[in-house]
C-alpha atoms as a PDB file:
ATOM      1  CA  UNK A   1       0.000   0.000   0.000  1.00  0.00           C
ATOM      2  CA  UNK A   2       2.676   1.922   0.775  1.00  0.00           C
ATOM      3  CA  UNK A   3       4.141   1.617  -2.090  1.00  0.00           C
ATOM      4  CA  UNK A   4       1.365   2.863  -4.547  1.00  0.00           C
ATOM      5  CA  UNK A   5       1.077   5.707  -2.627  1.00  0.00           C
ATOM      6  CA  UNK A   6       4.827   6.477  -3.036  1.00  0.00           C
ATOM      7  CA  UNK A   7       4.610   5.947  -6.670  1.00  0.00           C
ATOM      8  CA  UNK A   8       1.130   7.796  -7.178  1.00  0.00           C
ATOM      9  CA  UNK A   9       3.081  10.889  -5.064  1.00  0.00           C
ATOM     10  CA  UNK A  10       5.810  11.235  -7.059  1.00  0.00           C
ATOM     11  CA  UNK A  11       4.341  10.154 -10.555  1.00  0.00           C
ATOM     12  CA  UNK A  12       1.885  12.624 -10.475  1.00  0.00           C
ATOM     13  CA  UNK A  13       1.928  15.608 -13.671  1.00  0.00           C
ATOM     14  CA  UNK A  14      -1.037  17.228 -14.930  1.00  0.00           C
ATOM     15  CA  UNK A  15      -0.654  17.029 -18.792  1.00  0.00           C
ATOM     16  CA  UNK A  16      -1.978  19.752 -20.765  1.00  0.00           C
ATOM     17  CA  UNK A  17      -4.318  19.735 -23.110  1.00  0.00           C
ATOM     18  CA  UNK A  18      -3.787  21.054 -27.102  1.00  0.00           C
ATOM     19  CA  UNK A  19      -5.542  24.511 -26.250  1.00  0.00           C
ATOM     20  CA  UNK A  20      -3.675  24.945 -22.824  1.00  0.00           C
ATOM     21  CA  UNK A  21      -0.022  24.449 -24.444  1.00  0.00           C
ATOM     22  CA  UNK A  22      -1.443  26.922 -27.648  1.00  0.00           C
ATOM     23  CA  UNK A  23      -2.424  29.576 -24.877  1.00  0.00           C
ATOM     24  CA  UNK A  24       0.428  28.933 -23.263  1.00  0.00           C
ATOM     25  CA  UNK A  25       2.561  29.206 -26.737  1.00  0.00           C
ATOM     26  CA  UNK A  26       0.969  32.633 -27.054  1.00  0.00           C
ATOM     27  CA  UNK A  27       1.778  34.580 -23.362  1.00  0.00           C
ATOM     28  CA  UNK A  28       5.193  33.478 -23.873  1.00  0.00           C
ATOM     29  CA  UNK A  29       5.463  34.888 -27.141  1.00  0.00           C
ATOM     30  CA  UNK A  30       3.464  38.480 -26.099  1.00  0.00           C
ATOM     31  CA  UNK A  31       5.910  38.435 -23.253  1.00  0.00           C
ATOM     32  CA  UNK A  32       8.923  38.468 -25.726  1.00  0.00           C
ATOM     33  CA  UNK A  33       7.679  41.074 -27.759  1.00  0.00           C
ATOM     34  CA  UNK A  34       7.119  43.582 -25.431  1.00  0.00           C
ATOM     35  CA  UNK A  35      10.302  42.757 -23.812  1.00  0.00           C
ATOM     36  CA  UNK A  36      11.730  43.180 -27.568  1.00  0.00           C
ATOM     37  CA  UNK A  37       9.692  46.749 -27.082  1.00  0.00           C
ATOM     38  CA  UNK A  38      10.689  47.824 -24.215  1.00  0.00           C
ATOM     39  CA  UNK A  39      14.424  47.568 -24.638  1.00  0.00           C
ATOM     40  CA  UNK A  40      14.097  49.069 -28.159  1.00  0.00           C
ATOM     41  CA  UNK A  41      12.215  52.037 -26.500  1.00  0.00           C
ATOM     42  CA  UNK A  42      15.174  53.010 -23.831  1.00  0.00           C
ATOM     43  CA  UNK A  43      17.497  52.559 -26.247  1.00  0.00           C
ATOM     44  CA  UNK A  44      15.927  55.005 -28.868  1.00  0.00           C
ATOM     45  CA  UNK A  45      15.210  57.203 -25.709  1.00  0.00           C
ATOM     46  CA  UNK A  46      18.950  57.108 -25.289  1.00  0.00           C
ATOM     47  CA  UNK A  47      20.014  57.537 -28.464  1.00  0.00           C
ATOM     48  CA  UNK A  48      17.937  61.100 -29.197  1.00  0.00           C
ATOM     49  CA  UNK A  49      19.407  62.063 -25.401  1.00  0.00           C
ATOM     50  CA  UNK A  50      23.188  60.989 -26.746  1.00  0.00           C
ATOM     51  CA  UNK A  51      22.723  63.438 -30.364  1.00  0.00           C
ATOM     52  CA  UNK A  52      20.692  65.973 -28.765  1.00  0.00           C
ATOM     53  CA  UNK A  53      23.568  66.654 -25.986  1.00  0.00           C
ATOM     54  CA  UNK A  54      26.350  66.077 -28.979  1.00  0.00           C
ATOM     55  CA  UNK A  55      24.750  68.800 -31.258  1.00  0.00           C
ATOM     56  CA  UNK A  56      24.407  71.274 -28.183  1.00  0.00           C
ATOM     57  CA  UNK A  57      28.155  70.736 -27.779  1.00  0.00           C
ATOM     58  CA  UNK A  58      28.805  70.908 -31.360  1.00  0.00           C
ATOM     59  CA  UNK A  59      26.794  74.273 -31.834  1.00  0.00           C
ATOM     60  CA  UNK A  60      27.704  75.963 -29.199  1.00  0.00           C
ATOM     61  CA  UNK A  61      27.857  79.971 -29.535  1.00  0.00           C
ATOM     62  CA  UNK A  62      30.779  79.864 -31.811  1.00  0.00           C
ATOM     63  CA  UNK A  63      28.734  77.607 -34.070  1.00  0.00           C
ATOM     64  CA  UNK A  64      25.700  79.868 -34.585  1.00  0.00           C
ATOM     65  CA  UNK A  65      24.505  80.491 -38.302  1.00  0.00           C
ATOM     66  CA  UNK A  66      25.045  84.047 -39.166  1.00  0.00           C
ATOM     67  CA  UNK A  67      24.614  86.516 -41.401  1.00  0.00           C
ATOM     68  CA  UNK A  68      27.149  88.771 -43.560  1.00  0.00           C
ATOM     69  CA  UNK A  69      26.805  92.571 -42.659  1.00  0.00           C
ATOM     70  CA  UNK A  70      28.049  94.973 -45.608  1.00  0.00           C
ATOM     71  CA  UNK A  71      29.493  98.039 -44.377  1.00  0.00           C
ATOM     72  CA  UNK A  72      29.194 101.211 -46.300  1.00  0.00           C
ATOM     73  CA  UNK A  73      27.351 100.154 -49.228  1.00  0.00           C
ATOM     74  CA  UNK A  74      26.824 102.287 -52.462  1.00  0.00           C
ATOM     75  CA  UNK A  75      23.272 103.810 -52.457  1.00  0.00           C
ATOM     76  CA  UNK A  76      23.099 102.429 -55.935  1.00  0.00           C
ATOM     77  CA  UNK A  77      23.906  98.830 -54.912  1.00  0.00           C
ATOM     78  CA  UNK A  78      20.932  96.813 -56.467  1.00  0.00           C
ATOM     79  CA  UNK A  79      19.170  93.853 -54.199  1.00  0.00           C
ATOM     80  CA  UNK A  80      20.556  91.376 -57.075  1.00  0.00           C
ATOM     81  CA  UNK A  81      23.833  92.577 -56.568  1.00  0.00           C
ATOM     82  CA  UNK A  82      23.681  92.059 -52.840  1.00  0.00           C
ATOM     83  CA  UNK A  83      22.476  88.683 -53.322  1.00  0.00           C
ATOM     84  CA  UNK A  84      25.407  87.482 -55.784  1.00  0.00           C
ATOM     85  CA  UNK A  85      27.799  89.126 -52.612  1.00  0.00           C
ATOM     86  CA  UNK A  86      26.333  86.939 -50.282  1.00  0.00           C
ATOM     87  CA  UNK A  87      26.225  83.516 -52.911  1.00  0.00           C
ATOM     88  CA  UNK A  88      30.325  84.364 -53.573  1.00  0.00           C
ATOM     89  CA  UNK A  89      30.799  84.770 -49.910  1.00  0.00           C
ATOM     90  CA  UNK A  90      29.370  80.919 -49.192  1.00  0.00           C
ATOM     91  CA  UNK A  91      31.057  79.179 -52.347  1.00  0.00           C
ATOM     92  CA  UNK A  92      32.691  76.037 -51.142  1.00  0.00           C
ATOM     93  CA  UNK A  93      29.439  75.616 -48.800  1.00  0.00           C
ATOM     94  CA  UNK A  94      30.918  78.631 -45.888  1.00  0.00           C
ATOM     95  CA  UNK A  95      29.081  78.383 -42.955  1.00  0.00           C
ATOM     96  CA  UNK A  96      28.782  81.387 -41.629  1.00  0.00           C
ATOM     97  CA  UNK A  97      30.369  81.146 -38.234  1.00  0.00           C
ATOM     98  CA  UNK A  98      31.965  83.190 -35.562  1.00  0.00           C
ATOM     99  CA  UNK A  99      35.789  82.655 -36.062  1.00  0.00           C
ATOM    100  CA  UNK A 100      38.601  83.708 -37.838  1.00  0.00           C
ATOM    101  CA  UNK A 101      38.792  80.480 -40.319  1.00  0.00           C
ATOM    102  CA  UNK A 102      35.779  81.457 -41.816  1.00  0.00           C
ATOM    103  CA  UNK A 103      36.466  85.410 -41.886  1.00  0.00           C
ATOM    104  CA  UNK A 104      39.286  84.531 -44.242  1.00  0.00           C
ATOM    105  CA  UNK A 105      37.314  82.083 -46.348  1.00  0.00           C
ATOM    106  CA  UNK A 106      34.326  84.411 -47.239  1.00  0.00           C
ATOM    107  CA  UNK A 107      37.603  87.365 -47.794  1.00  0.00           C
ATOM    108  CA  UNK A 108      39.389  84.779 -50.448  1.00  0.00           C
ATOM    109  CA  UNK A 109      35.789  84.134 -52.092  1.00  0.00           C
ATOM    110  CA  UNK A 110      34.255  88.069 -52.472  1.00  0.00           C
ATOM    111  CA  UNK A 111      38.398  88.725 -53.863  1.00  0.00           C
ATOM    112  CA  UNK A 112      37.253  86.952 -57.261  1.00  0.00           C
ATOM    113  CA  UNK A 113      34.038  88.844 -57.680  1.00  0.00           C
ATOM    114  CA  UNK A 114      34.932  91.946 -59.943  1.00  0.00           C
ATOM    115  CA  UNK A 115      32.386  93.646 -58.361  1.00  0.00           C
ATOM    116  CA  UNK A 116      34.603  94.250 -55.319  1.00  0.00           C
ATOM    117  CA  UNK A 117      38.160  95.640 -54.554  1.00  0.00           C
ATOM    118  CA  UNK A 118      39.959  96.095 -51.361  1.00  0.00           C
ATOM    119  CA  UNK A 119      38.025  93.816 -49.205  1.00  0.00           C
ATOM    120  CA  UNK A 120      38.244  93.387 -45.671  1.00  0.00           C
ATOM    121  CA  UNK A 121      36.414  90.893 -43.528  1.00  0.00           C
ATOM    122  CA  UNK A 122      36.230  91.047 -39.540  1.00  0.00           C
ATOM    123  CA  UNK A 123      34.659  88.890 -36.817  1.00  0.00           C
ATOM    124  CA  UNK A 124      32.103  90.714 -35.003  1.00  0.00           C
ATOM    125  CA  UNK A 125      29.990  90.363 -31.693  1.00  0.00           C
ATOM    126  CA  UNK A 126      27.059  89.105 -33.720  1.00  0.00           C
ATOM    127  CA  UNK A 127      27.925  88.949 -37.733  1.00  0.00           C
ATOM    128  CA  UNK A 128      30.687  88.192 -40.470  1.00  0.00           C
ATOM    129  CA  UNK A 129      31.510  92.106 -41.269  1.00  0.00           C
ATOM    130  CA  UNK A 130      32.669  92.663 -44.764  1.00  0.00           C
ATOM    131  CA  UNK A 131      33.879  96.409 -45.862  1.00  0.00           C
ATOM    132  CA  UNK A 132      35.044  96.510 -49.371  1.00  0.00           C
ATOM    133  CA  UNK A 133      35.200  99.479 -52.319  1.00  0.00           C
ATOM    134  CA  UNK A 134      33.045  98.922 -55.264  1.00  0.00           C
ATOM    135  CA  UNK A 135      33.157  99.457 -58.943  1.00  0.00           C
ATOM    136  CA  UNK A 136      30.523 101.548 -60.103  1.00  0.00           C
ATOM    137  CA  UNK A 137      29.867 100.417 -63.763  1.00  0.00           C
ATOM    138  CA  UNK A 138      29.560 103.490 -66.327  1.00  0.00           C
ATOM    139  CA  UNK A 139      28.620 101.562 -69.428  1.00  0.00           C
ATOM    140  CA  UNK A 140      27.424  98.956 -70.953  1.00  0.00           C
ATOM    141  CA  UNK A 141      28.561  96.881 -73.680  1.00  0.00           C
ATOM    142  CA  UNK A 142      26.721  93.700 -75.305  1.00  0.00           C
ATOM    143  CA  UNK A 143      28.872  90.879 -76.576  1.00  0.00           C
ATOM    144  CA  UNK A 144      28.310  87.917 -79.023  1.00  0.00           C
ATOM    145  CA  UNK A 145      27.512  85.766 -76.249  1.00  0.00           C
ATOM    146  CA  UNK A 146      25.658  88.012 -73.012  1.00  0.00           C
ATOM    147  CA  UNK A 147      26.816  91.517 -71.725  1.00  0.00           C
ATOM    148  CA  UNK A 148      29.395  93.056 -69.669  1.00  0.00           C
ATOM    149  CA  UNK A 149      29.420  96.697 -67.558  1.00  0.00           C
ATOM    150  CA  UNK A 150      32.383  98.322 -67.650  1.00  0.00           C
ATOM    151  CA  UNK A 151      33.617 100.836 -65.057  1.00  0.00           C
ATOM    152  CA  UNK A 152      35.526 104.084 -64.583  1.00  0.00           C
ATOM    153  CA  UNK A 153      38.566 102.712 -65.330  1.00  0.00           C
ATOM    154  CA  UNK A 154      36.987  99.999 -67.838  1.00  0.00           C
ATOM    155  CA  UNK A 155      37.282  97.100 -65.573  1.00  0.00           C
ATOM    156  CA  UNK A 156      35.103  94.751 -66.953  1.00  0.00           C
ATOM    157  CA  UNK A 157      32.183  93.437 -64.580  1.00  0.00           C
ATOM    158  CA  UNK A 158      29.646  90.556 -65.160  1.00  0.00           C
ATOM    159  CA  UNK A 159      26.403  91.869 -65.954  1.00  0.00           C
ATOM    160  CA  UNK A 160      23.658  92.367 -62.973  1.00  0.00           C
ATOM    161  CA  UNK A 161      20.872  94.839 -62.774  1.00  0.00           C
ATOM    162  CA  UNK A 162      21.428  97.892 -61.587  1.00  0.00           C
ATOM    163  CA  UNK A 163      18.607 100.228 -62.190  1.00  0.00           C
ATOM    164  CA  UNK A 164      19.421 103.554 -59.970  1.00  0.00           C
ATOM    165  CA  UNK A 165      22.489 104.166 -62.451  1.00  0.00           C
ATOM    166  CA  UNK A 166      22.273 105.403 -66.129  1.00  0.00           C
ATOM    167  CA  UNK A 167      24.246 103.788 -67.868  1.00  0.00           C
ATOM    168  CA  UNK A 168      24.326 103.822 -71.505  1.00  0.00           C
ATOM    169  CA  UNK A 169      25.546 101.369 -74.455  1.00  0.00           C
ATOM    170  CA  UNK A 170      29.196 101.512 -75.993  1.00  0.00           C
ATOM    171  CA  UNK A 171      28.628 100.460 -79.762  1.00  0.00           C
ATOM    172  CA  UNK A 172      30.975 100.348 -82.875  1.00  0.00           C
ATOM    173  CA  UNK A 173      33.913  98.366 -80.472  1.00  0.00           C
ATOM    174  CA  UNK A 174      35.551  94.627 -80.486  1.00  0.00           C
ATOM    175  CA  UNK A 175      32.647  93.391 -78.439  1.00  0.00           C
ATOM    176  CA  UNK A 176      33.217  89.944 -79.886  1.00  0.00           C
ATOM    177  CA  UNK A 177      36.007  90.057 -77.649  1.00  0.00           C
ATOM    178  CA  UNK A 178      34.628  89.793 -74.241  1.00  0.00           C
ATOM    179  CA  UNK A 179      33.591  86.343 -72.565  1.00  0.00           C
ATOM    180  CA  UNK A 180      33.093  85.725 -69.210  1.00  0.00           C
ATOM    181  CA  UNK A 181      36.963  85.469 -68.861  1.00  0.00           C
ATOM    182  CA  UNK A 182      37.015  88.844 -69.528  1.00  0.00           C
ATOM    183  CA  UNK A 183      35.589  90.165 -65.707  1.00  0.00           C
ATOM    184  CA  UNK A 184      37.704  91.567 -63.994  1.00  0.00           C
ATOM    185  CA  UNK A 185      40.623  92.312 -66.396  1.00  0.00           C
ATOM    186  CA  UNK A 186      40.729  96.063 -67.934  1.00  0.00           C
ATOM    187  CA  UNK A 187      39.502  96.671 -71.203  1.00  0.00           C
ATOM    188  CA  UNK A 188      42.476  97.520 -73.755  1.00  0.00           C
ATOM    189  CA  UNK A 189      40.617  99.503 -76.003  1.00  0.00           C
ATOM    190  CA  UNK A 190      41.536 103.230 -76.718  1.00  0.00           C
ATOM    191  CA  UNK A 191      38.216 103.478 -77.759  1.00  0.00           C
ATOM    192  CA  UNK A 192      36.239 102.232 -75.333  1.00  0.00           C
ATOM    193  CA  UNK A 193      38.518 104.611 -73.034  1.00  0.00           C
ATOM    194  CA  UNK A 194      37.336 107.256 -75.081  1.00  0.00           C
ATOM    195  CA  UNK A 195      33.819 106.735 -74.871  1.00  0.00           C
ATOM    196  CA  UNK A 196      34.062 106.404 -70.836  1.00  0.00           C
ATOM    197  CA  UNK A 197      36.002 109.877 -70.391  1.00  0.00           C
ATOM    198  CA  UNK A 198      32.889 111.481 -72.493  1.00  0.00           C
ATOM    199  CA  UNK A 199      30.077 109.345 -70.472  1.00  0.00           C
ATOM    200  CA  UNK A 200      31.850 110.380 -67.587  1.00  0.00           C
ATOM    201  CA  UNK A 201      32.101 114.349 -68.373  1.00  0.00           C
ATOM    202  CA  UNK A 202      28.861 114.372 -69.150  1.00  0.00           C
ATOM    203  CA  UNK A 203      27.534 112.999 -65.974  1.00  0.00           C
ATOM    204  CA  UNK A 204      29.967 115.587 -64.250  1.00  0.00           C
ATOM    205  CA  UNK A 205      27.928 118.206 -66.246  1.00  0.00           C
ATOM    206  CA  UNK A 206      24.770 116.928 -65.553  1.00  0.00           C
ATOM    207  CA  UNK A 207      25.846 117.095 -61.541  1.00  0.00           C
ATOM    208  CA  UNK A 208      26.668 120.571 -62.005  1.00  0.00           C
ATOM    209  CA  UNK A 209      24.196 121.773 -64.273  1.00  0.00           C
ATOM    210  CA  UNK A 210      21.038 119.782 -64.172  1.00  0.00           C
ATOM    211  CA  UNK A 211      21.084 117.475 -61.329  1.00  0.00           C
ATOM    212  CA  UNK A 212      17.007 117.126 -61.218  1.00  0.00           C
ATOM    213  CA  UNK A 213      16.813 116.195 -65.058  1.00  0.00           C
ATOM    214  CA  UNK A 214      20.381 115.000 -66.216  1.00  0.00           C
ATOM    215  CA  UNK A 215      21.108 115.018 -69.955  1.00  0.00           C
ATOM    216  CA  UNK A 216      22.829 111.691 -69.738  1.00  0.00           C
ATOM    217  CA  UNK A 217      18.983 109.668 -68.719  1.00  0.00           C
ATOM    218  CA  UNK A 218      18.541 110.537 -72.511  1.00  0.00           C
ATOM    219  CA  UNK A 219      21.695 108.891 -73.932  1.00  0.00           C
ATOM    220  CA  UNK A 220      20.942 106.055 -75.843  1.00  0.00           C
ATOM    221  CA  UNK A 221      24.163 105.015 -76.771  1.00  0.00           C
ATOM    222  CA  UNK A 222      27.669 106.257 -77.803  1.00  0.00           C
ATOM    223  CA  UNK A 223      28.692 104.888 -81.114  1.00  0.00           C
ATOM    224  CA  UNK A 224      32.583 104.514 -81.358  1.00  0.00           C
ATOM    225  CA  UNK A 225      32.627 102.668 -84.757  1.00  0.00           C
ATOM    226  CA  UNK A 226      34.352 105.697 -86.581  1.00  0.00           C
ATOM    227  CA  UNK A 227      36.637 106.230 -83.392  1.00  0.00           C
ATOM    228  CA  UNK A 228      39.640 108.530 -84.925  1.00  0.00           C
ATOM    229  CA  UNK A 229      38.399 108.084 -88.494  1.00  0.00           C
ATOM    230  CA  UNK A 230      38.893 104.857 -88.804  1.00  0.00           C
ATOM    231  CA  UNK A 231      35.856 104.241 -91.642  1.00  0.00           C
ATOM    232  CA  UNK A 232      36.027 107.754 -92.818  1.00  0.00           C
ATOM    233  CA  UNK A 233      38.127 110.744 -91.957  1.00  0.00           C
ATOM    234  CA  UNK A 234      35.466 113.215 -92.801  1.00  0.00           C
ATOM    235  CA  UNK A 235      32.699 112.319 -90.946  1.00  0.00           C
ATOM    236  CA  UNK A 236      32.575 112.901 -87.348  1.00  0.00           C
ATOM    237  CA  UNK A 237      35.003 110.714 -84.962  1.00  0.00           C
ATOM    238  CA  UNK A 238      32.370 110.140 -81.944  1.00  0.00           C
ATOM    239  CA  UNK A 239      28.447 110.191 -82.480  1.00  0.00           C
ATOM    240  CA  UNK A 240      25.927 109.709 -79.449  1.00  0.00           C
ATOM    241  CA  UNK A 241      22.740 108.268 -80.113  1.00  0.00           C
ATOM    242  CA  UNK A 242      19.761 109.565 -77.845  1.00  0.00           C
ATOM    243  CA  UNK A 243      17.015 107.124 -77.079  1.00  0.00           C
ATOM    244  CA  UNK A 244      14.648 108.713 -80.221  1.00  0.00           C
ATOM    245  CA  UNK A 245      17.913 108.264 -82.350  1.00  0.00           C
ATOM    246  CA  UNK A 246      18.508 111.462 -82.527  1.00  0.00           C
ATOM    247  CA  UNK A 247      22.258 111.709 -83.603  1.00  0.00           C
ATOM    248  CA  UNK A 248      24.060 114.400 -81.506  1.00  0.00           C
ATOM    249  CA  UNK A 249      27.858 114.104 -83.497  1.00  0.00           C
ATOM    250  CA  UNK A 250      30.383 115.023 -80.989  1.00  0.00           C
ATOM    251  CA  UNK A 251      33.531 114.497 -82.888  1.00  0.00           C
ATOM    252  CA  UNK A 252      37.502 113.752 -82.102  1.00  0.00           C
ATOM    253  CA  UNK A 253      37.466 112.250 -78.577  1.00  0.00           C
ATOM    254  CA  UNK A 254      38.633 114.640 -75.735  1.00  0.00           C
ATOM    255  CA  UNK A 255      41.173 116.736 -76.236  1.00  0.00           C
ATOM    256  CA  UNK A 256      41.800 116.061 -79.705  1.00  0.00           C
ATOM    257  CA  UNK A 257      39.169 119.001 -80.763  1.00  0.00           C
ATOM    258  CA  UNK A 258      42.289 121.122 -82.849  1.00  0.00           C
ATOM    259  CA  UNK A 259      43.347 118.418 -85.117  1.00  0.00           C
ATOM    260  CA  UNK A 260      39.980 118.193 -86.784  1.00  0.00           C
ATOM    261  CA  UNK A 261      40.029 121.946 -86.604  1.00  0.00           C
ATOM    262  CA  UNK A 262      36.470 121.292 -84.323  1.00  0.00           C
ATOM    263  CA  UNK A 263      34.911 123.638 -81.972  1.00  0.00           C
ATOM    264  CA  UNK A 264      36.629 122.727 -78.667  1.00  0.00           C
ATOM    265  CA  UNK A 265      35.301 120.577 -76.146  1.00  0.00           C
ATOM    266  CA  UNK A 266      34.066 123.206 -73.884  1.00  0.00           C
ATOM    267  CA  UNK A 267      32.082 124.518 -76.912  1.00  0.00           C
ATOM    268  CA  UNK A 268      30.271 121.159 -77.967  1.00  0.00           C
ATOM    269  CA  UNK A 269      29.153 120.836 -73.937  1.00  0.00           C
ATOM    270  CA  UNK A 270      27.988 124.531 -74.252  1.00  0.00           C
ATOM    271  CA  UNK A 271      25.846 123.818 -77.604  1.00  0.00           C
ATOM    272  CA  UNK A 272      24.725 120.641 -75.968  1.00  0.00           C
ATOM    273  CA  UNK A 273      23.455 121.806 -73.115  1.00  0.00           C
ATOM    274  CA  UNK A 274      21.558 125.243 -74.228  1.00  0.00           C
ATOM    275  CA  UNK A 275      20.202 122.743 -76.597  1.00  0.00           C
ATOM    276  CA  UNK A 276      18.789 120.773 -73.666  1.00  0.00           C
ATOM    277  CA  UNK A 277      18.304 123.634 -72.090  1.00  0.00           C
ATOM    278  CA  UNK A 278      15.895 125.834 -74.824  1.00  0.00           C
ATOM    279  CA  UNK A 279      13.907 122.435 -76.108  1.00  0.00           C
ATOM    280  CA  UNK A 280      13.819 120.572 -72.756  1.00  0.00           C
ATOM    281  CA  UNK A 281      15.397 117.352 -74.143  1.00  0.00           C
ATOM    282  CA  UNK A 282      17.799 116.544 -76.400  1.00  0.00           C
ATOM    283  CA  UNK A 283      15.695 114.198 -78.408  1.00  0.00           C
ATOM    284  CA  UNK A 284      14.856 116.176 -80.973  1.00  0.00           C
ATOM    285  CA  UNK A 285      13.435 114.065 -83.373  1.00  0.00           C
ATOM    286  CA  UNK A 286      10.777 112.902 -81.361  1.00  0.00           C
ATOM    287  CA  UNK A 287       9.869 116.509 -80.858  1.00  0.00           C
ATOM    288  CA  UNK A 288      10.156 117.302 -84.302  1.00  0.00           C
ATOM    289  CA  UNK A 289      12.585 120.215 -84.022  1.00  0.00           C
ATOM    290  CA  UNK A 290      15.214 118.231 -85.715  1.00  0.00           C
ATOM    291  CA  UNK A 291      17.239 114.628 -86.783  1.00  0.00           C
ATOM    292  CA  UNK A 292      20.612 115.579 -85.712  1.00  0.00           C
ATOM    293  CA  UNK A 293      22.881 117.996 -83.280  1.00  0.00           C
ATOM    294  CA  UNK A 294      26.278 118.851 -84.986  1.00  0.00           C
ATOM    295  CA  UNK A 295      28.870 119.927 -82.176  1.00  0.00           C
ATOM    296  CA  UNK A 296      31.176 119.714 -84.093  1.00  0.00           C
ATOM    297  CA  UNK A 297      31.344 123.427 -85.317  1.00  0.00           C
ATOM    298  CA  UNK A 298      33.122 125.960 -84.130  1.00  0.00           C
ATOM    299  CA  UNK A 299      30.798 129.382 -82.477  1.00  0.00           C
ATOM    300  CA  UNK A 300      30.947 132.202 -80.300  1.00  0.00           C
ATOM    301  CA  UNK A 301      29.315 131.431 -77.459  1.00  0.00           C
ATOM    302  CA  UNK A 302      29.346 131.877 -72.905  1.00  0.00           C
ATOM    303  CA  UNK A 303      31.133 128.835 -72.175  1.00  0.00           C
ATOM    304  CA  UNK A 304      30.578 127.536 -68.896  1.00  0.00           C
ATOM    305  CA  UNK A 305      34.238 127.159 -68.257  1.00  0.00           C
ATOM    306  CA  UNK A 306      34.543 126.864 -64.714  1.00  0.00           C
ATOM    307  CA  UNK A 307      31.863 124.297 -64.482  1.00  0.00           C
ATOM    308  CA  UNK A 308      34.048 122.265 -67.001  1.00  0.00           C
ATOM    309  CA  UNK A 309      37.559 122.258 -65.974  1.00  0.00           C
ATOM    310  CA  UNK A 310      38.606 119.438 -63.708  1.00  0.00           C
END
C-alpha cells in the first residue's frame, strides 16, 4: 500500500491539453515582444538624449549660423547685386560662423568677384563684417555671347541689374572680344577709353548743371565705330545716339578738338546743353525740331568754363 502511494506521489503531472499548451505558446510569445519593445524604447530614448547633448556641444555659440553685414554700401547697390555678394561669400558651402577660419574664407571668395576691390572681412559680436570698395559700372557693352558693364577705369564686370544708375551702351567696339573670362581684367581699347572719359564728363555736367533732369537719362548710346576716323576721316570721330535716335555728333574724342580743326570741347558741352536747355530734351526728333545735333562746329558762345575744368 505503501508503495502505490509512493509511486502515485511522485508520478503525479497534470498534462496539458492542445488549447492549454497553444495559450500557453501565445503569453510566452506576447511576453517576448514587449520585452523586444521595451528595450528598443530606452534605447531610442537614449540615443535622441546621446545626439541631442552632442549637437548642443557641437553648436555651441561659436557655431551659430550668421549673417554677412556689408558696411558702407553704395546707395546704388541693387538687391541682385547684394544677393550674388552673399552667394560668392558661401562658395565652397561657408558656414557662416563666428571665427577667424571662416572670416578669411568668405575674404578669399568676395576677392574673385569683380564687383569688389579692397576687401576686408572682420569677426564681429554678432555677424561676419565685410567692408570693401566697389566698382561703379559706367557703361554697358553687349557681346556675341551676353553683356558686360564696364567701369571708370573699364574694368570689366559681369552683368547684374542695376537700375538707380544710367548707364548707356558703348557700340561700334571689339565686343566679340569679351567672354566671361574677360571680368575683372581692364579693357584695352583706346576706344572704349574714349567713350568712358565722355560718359563720364557728361555725368559731371549733368551734376553741375542739371542734377534734377540730367542730360545723360537721354543717352541712348555712344557709337565709337568711326573712333579717330577709322571708316572715314570726314565724318565725325564720336556720335551719341539719344534714345529717339537722334544723332548728336560730338567728334575727335577729348582733347583732340584742334586736329579736326572742331569747336573745342568746352564749346560742344555749351551747344549741348543750351540745346537741352531751350527744347527741354535733347531728343529732338521725337519733338520734331530736328534729326541731328552737330557739335562739331566751331561758335561764339558763354562757355561755362569753370563748371568744365577738372
Amino acid at each position: 500500500m505503501a508503495a502505490k502511494n509512493a509511486k502515485s506521489w511522485f508520478s503525479f503531472k497534470k498534462k496539458l491539453t492542445k488549447t492549454e499548451k497553444k495559450q500557453r505558446s501565445h503569453a510566452v510569445r506576447n511576453t517576448l515582444l514587449i520585452f523586444v519593445f521595451i528595450v528598443l524604447a530606452v534605447a531610442l530614448v537614449a540615443g535622441f538624449i546621446f545626439m541631442d547633448r552632442f549637437v548642443k556641444k557641437a553648436s555651441g555659440p561659436a557655431a551659430r549660423s550668421l549673417n554677412l553685414e556689408l558696411l558702407d554700401v553704395p546707395d546704388w547697390l541693387s538687391p541682385q547685386l547684394q544677393n550674388r555678394i552673399v552667394e560668392t561669400a558661401g562658395i565652397g558651402g561657408v558656414q557662416f560662423l563666428l571665427d577667424e577660419n571662416t572670416a578669411r574664407q568668405i575674404g578669399e571668395n568676395l576677392r574673385t568677384l569683380a564687383w569688389l576691390y579692397n576687401v576686408r572681412v572682420t569677426v564681429g559680436s554678432e555677424n561676419i563684417i565685410v567692408k570693401a570698395d566697389y566698382r561703379r559700372p559706367v557703361a554697358l557693352i553687349k557681346a556675341q555671347v551676353g553683356q558686360y558693364f564696364v567701369d571708370a577705369r573699364s574694368v570689366v564686370l559681369d552683368y547684374v541689374p542695376v537700375d538707380k544708375l544710367i548707364i548707356p551702351e558703348i557700340t561700334g567696339v571689339s565686343a566679340y572680344m569679351l567672354t566671361s573670362r574677360s571680368v575683372g581684367e581692364k579693357w584695352q581699347g583706346a576706344d572704349v577709353a574714349a567713350a568712358i572719359e565722355l560718359i563720364e564728363l557728361l555725368a559731371k555736367m549733368d551734376a553741375q548743371v542739371t542734377p534734377q533732369k540730367p542730360l545723360l537719362a537721354e543717352i541712348k548710346a555712344v557709337d565709337m565705330s568711326n573712333f579717330d576716323g577709322r571708316r572715314s576721316s570726314s565724318q565725325p570721330h564720336i556720335v551719341f545716339y539719344a534714345k529717339d535716335d537722334t544723332e548728336i555728333r560730338w567728334g575727335a574724342k577729348k582733347g583732340d578738338w584742334s586736329k579736326n580743326l572742331e569747336a573745342r570741347d568746352e564749346e560742344k558741352l555749351t551747344i549741348l546743353y543750351n540745346t537741352f536747355t531751350e527744347f527741354g530734351t535733347i531728343q529732338i526728333r521725337a519733338a520734331q525740331k530736328g534729326s541731328f545735333i552737330d557739335l562739331t562746329k566751331s561758335k561764339t558762345l558763354s562757355l561755362p568754363i569753370d563748371k568744365y575744368k577738372q
